[in-house]
Protein backbone atom coordinates (compact mmCIF):
# COMPACT_ATOMS: atom_id res chain seq x y z
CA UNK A 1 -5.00 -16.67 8.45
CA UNK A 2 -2.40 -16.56 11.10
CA UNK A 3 -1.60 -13.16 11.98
CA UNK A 4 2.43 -12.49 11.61
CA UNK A 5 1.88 -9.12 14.46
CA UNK A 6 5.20 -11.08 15.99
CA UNK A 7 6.89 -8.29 16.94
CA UNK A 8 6.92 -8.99 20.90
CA UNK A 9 8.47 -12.51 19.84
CA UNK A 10 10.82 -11.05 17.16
CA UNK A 11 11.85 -8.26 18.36
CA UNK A 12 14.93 -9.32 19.93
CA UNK A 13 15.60 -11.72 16.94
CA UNK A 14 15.22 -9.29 14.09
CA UNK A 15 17.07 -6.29 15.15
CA UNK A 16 17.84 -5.34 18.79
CA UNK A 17 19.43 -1.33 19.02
CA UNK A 18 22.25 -0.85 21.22
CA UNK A 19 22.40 1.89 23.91
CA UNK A 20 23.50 5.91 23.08
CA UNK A 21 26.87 5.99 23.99
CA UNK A 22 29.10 9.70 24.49
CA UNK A 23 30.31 9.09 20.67
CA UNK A 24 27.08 9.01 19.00
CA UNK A 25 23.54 7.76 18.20
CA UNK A 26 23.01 4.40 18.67
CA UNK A 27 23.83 1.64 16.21
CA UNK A 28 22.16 -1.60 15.36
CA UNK A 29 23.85 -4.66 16.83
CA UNK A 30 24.63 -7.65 14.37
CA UNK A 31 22.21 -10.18 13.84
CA UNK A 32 22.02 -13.33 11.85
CA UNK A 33 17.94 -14.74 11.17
CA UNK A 34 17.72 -18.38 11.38
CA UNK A 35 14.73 -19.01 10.12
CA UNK A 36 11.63 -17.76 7.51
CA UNK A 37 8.39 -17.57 8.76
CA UNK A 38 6.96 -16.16 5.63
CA UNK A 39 7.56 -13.89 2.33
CA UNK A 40 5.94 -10.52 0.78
CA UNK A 41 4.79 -11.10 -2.64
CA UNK A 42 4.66 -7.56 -3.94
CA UNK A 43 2.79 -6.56 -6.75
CA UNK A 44 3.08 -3.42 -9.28
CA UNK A 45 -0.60 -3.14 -10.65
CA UNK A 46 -1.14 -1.06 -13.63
CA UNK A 47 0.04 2.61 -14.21
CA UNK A 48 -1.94 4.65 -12.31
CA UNK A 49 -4.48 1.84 -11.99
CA UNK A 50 -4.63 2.12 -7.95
CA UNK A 51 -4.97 -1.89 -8.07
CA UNK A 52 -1.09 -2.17 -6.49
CA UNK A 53 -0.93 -4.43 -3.56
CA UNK A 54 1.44 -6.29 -1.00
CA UNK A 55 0.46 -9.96 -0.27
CA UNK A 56 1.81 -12.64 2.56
CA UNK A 57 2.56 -15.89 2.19
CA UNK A 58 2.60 -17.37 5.58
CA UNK A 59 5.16 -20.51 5.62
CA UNK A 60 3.29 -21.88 8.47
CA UNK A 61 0.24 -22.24 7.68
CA UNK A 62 0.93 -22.63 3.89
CA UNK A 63 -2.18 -19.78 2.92
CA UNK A 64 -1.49 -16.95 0.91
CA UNK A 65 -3.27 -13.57 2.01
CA UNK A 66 -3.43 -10.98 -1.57
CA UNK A 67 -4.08 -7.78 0.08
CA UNK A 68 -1.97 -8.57 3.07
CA UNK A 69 -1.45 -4.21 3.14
CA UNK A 70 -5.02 -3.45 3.23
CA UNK A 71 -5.99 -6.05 5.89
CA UNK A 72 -3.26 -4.25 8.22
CA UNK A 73 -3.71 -0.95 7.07
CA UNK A 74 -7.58 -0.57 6.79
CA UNK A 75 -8.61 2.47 4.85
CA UNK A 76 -5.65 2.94 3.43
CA UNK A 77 -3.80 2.05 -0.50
CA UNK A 78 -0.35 1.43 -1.14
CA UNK A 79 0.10 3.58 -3.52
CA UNK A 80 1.10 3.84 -7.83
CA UNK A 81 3.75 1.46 -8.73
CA UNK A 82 5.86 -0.37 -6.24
CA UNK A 83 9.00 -1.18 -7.95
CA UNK A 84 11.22 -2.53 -5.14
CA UNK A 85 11.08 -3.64 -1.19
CA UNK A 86 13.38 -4.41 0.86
CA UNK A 87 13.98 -5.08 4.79
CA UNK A 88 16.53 -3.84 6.62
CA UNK A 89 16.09 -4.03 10.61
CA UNK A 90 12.82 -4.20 11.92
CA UNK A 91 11.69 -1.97 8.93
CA UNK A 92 10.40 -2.78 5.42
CA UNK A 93 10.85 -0.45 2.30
CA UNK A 94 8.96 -0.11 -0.68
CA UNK A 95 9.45 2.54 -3.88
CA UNK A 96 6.46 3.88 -4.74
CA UNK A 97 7.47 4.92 -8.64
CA UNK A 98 3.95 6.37 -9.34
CA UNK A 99 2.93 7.86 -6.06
CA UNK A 100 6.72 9.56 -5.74
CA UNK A 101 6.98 8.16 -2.27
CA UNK A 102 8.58 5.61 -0.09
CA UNK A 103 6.61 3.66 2.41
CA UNK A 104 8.16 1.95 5.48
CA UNK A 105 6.53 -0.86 6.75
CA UNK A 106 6.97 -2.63 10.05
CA UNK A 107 9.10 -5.70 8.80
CA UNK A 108 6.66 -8.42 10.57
CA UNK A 109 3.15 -6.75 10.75
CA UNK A 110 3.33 -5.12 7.32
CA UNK A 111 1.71 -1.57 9.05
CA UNK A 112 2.57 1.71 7.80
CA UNK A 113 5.53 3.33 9.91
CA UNK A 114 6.27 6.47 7.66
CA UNK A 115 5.83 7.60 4.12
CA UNK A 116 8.50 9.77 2.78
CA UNK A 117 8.73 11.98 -0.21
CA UNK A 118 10.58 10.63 -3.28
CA UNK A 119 10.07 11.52 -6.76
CA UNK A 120 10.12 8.83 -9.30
CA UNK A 121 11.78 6.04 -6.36
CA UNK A 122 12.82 2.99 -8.31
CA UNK A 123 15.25 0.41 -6.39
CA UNK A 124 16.55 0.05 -3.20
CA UNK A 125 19.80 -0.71 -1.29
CA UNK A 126 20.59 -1.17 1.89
CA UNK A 127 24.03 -0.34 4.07
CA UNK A 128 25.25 0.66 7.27
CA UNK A 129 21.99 1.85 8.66
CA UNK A 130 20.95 3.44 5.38
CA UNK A 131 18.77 2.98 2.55
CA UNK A 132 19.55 4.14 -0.87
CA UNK A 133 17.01 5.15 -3.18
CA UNK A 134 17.72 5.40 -7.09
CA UNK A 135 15.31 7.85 -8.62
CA UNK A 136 14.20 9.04 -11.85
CA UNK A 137 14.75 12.32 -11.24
CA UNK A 138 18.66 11.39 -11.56
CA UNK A 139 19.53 10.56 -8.06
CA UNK A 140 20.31 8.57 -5.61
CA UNK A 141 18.13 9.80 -2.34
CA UNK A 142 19.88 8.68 1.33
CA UNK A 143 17.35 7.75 4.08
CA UNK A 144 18.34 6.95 7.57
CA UNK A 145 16.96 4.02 8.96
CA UNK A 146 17.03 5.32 12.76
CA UNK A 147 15.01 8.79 12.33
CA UNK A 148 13.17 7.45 9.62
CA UNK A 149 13.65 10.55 7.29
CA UNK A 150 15.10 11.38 3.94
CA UNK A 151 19.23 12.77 4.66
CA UNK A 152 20.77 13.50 1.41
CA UNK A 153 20.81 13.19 -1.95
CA UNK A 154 23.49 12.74 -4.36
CA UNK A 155 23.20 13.91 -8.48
CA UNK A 156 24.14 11.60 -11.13
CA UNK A 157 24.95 12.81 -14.56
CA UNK A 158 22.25 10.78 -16.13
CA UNK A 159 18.19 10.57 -15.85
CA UNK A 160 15.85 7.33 -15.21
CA UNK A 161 18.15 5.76 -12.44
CA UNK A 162 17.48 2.23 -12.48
CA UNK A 163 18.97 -0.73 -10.48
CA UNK A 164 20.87 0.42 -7.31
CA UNK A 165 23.81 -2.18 -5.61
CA UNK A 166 26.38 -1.26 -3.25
CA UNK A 167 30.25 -2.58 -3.09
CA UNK A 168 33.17 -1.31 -0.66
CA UNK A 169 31.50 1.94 0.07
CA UNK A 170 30.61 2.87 -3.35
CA UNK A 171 26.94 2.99 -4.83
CA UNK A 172 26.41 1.67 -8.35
CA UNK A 173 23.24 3.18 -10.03
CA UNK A 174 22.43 2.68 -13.74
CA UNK A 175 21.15 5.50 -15.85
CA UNK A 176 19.09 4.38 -18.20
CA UNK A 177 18.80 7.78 -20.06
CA UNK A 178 21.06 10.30 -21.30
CA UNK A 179 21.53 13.48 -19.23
CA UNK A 180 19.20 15.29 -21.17
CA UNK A 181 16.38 12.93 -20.79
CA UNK A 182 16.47 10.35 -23.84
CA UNK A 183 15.26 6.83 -21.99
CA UNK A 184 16.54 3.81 -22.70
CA UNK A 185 19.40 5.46 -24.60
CA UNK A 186 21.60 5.85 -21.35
CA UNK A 187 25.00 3.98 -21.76
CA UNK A 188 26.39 4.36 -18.07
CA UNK A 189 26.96 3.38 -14.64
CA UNK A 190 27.26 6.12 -11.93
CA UNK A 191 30.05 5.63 -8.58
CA UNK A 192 28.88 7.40 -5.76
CA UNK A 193 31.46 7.61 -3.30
CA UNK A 194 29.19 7.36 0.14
CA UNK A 195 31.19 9.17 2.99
CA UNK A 196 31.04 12.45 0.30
CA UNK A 197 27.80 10.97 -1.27
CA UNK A 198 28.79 12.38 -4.30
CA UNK A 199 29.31 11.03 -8.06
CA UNK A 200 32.97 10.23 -8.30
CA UNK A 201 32.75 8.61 -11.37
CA UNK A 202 30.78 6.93 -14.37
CA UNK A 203 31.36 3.63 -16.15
CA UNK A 204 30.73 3.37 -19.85
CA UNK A 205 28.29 0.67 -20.71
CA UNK A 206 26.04 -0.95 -23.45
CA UNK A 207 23.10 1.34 -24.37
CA UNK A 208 19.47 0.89 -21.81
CA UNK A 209 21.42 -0.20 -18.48
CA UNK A 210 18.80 -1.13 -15.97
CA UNK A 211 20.03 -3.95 -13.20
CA UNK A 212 22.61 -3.92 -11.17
CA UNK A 213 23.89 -6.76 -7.67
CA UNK A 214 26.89 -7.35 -6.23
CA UNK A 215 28.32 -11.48 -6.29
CA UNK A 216 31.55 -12.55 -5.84
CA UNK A 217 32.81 -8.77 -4.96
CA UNK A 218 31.78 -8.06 -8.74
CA UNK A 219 29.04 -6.27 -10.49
CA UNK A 220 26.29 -7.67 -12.66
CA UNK A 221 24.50 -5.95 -14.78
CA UNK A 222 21.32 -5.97 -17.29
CA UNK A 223 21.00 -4.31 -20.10
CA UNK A 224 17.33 -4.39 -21.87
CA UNK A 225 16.30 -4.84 -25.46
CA UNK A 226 17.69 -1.65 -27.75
CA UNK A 227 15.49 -0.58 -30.21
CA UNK A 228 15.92 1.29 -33.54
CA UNK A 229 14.37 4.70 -33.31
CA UNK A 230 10.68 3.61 -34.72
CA UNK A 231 10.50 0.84 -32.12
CA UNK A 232 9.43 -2.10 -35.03
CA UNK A 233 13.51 -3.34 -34.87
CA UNK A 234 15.12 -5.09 -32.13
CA UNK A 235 18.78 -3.99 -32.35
CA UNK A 236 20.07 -6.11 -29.29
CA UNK A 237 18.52 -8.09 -27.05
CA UNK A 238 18.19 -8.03 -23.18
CA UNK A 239 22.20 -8.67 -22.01
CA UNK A 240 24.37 -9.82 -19.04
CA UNK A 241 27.73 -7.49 -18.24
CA UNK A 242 30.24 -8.29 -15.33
CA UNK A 243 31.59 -5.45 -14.17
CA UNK A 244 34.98 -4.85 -12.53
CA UNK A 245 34.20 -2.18 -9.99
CA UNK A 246 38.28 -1.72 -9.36
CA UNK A 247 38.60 -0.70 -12.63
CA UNK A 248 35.30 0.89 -13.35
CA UNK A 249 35.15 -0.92 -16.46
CA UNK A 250 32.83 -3.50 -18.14
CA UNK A 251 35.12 -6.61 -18.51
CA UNK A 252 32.73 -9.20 -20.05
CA UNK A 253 29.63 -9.53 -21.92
CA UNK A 254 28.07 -13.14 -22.02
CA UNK A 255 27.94 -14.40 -25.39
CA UNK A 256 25.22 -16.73 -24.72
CA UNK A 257 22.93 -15.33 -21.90
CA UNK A 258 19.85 -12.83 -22.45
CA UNK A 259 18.35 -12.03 -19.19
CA UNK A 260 15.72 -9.85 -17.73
CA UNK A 261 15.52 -10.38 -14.10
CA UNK A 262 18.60 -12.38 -11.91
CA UNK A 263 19.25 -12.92 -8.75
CA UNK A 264 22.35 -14.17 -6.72
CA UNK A 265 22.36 -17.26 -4.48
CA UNK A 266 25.88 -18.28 -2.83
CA UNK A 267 28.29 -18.84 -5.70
CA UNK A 268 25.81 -18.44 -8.41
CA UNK A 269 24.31 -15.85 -10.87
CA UNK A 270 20.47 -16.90 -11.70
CA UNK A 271 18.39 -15.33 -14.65
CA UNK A 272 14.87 -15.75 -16.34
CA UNK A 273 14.28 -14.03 -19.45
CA UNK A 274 11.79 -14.57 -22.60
CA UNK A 275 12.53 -12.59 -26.09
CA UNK A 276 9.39 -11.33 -27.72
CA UNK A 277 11.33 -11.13 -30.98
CA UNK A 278 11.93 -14.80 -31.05
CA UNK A 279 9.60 -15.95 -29.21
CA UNK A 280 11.37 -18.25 -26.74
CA UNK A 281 12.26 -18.43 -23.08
CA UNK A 282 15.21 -19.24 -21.22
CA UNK A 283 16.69 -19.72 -17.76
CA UNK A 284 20.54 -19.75 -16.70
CA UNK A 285 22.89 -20.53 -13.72
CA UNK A 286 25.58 -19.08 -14.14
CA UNK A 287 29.12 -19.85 -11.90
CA UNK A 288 30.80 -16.87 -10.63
CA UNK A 289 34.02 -18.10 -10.28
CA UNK A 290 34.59 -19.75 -13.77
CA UNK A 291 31.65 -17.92 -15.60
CA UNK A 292 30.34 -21.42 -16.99
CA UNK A 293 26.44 -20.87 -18.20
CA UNK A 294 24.18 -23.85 -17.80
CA UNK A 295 20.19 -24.23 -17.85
CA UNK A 296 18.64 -23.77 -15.13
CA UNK A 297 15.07 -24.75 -15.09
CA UNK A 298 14.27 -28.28 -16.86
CA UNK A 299 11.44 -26.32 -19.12
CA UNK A 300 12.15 -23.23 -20.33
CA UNK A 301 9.81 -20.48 -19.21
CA UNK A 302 7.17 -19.23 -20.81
CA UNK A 303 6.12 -15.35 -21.75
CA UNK A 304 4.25 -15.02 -18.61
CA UNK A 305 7.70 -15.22 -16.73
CA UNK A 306 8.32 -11.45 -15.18
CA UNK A 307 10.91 -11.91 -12.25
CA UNK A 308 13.15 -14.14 -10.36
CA UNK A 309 14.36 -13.49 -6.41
CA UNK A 310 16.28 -15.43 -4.58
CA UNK A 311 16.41 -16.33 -0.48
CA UNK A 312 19.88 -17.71 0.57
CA UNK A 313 18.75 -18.64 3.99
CA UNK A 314 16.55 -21.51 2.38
CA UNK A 315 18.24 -21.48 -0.67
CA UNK A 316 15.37 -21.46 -2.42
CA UNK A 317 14.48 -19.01 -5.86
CA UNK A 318 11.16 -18.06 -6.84
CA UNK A 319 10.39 -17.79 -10.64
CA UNK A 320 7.26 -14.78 -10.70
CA UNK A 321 5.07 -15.35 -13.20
CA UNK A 322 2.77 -13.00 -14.44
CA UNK A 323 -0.64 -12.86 -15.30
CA UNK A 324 -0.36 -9.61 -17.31
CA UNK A 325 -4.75 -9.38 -17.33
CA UNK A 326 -5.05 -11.74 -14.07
CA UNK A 327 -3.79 -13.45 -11.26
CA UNK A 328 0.37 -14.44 -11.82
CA UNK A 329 2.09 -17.16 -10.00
CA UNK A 330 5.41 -17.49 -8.00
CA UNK A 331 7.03 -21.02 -7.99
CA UNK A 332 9.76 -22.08 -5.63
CA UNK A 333 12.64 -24.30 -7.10
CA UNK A 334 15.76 -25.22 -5.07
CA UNK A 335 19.06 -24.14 -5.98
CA UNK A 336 19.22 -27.11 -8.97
CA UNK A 337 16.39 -25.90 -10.30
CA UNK A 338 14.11 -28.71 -8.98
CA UNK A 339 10.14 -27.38 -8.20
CA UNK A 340 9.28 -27.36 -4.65
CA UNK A 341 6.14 -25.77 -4.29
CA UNK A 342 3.90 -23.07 -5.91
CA UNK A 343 3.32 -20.21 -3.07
CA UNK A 344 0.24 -19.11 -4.45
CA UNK A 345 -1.74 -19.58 -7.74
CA UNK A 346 -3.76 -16.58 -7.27
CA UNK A 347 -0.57 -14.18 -6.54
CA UNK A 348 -2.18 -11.11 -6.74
CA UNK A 349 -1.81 -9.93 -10.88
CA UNK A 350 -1.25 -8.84 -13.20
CA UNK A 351 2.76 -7.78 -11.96
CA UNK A 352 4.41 -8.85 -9.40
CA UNK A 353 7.34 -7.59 -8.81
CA UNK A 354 9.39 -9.18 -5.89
CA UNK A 355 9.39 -12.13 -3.54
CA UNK A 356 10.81 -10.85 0.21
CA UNK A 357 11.56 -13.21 2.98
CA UNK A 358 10.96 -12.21 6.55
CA UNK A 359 13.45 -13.97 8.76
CA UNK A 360 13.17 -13.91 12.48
């Protein structure tokens, strides 16, 4: 395989740093990638199974490498769990739910920068040289992305924080359990304010909130199957919410849309979801503007499908299928829903959880 150690070549195209001035630290300077030379296909494992990995597909050369982490990071193991990455900078991020930690990566050579301490990290957001951290602990944890270390964390009235987003200096975090610790019976939406990063306020949702991103300068979220108290019933399915974050309110529930992954790509709202009660699969576009639903993929998926992420400098979605007992897949479509290519059909199984683009 090619090696991606591009960080002579790329380091002035990812993220340059701009000289200490009287005022303050230095600051990263703006920077827009033009191109993808490749994607992270990261993959969960099973609980405390130590098979977790992080694989690379290299656009280039078109070859897939599974345990991309261990080949740059010889003797060493990811970790329990990865929920989330993301890269911000020259830097890569990834929750480690199981292990309690979260590792940064360098962005193009996938080797291990720093690992930081934090319990039960979940998902990731990332603004104004910070990275949030939603934890199950029932908070969100601040890192800066200069030093590198862990600078605050803020308390949520709620347990099991789920998906993370961030909108006009506020952070949206989804508790997916009560405050006294009753999972998947949760029913709200913590504001952090971030200059105070404190909770300034909670928004009332359906019961099991767990994603949350930003499109259109409103809120999306998912809300997962409900259960009746011996887990044999299926109260509600898997639901999509628009939020208004100006009025901290949930505005609109689609009628027609069950979803348990989406992901945003310019003016649209994408989801993959299949119901176990009935059996079926589906796929949606969704417009942002009007709110109209249509199909997205020509077949619906199947029950392997586990994820969808999106990257709007290709405009290209990938549709994460998994093998739950072996190898998954992750299929590229364009933003019609038209296949393009399969990245890998030995994507590293049985979960995989995320599909990141590195841009130069």
């Amino acid at each position: 395989m090619k090696k991606i150690n591009l960080l002579t070549a790329l380091s002035a195209a990812l993220l340059l740093f701009g000289c200490k001035d009287d005022k303050g630290p230095k600051v990263p300077l703006p920077h827009e990638p033009t191109e993808t030379i490749g994607y992270y296909v990261l993959n969960e494992g099973t609980q405390s199974g130590g098979n977790a990995t992080l694989g690379y597909y290299d656009i280039a050369t078109k070859h897939f490498t599974p345990d991309y982490f261990g080949m740059q990071n010889p003797g060493d193991e990811l970790g329990d769990l990865p929920n989330d990455m993301t890269i911000y900078g020259t830097m890569a991020y990834v929750t480690l739910n199981g292990s309690g930690e979260v590792v940064v990566l360098g962005a193009t050579d996938g080797k291990v920068r720093k690992r930081l301490a934090v319990e039960g990290a979940r998902s990731l957001a990332a603004h104004d040289g910070k990275v949030y951290v939603s934890s199950y602990k029932g908070e969100v944890v601040r890192i800066d992305t200069l030093s590198l270390t862990v600078t605050g964390t803020a308390a949520v009235n709620g347990k099991y924080c789920e998906g993370i987003a961030v909108w006009n200096d506020k952070i949206y975090v989804a508790n997916n359990a009560t405050p006294e610790g009753l999972q998947t019976k949760g029913n709200t939406v913590s504001v952090i304010d971030i200059p105070t990063f404190t909770e300034e306020a909670q928004i009332t949702t359906p019961t099991n909130p767990v994603g949350l991103t930003v499109g259109a300068g409103r809120l999306y979220l998912t809300t997962s199957a409900v259960y009746d108290d011996s887990w044999t019933t299926m109260l509600e399915d898997a639901r999509l919410h628009r939020i208004d974050p100006k009025q901290n309110r949930v505005d609109y529930t689609f009628p027609d849309v069950t979803v348990s992954s989406m992901a945003v790509l310019g003016d649209y709202l994408y989801t993959v979801h299949f119901s176990w009660e009935t059996y079926t699969g589906s796929s949606r576009k969704i417009n942002l503007a009007t709110d109209a639903v249509v199909d997205f993929l020509a077949e619906a998926p199947g029950n392997s499908v586990y994820g969808i992420s999106a990257n709007p400098l290709t405009e290209e979605l990938f549709v994460i299928n998994s093998g739950y007992t072996g190898p998954g897949t992750v299929d590229c479509y364009n933003a019609d829903g038209t296949f393009q290519y399969q990245m890998t059909d030995r994507a590293q199984g049985p979960y995989v959880s995320k599909v990141v683009p590195v841009n130069k």
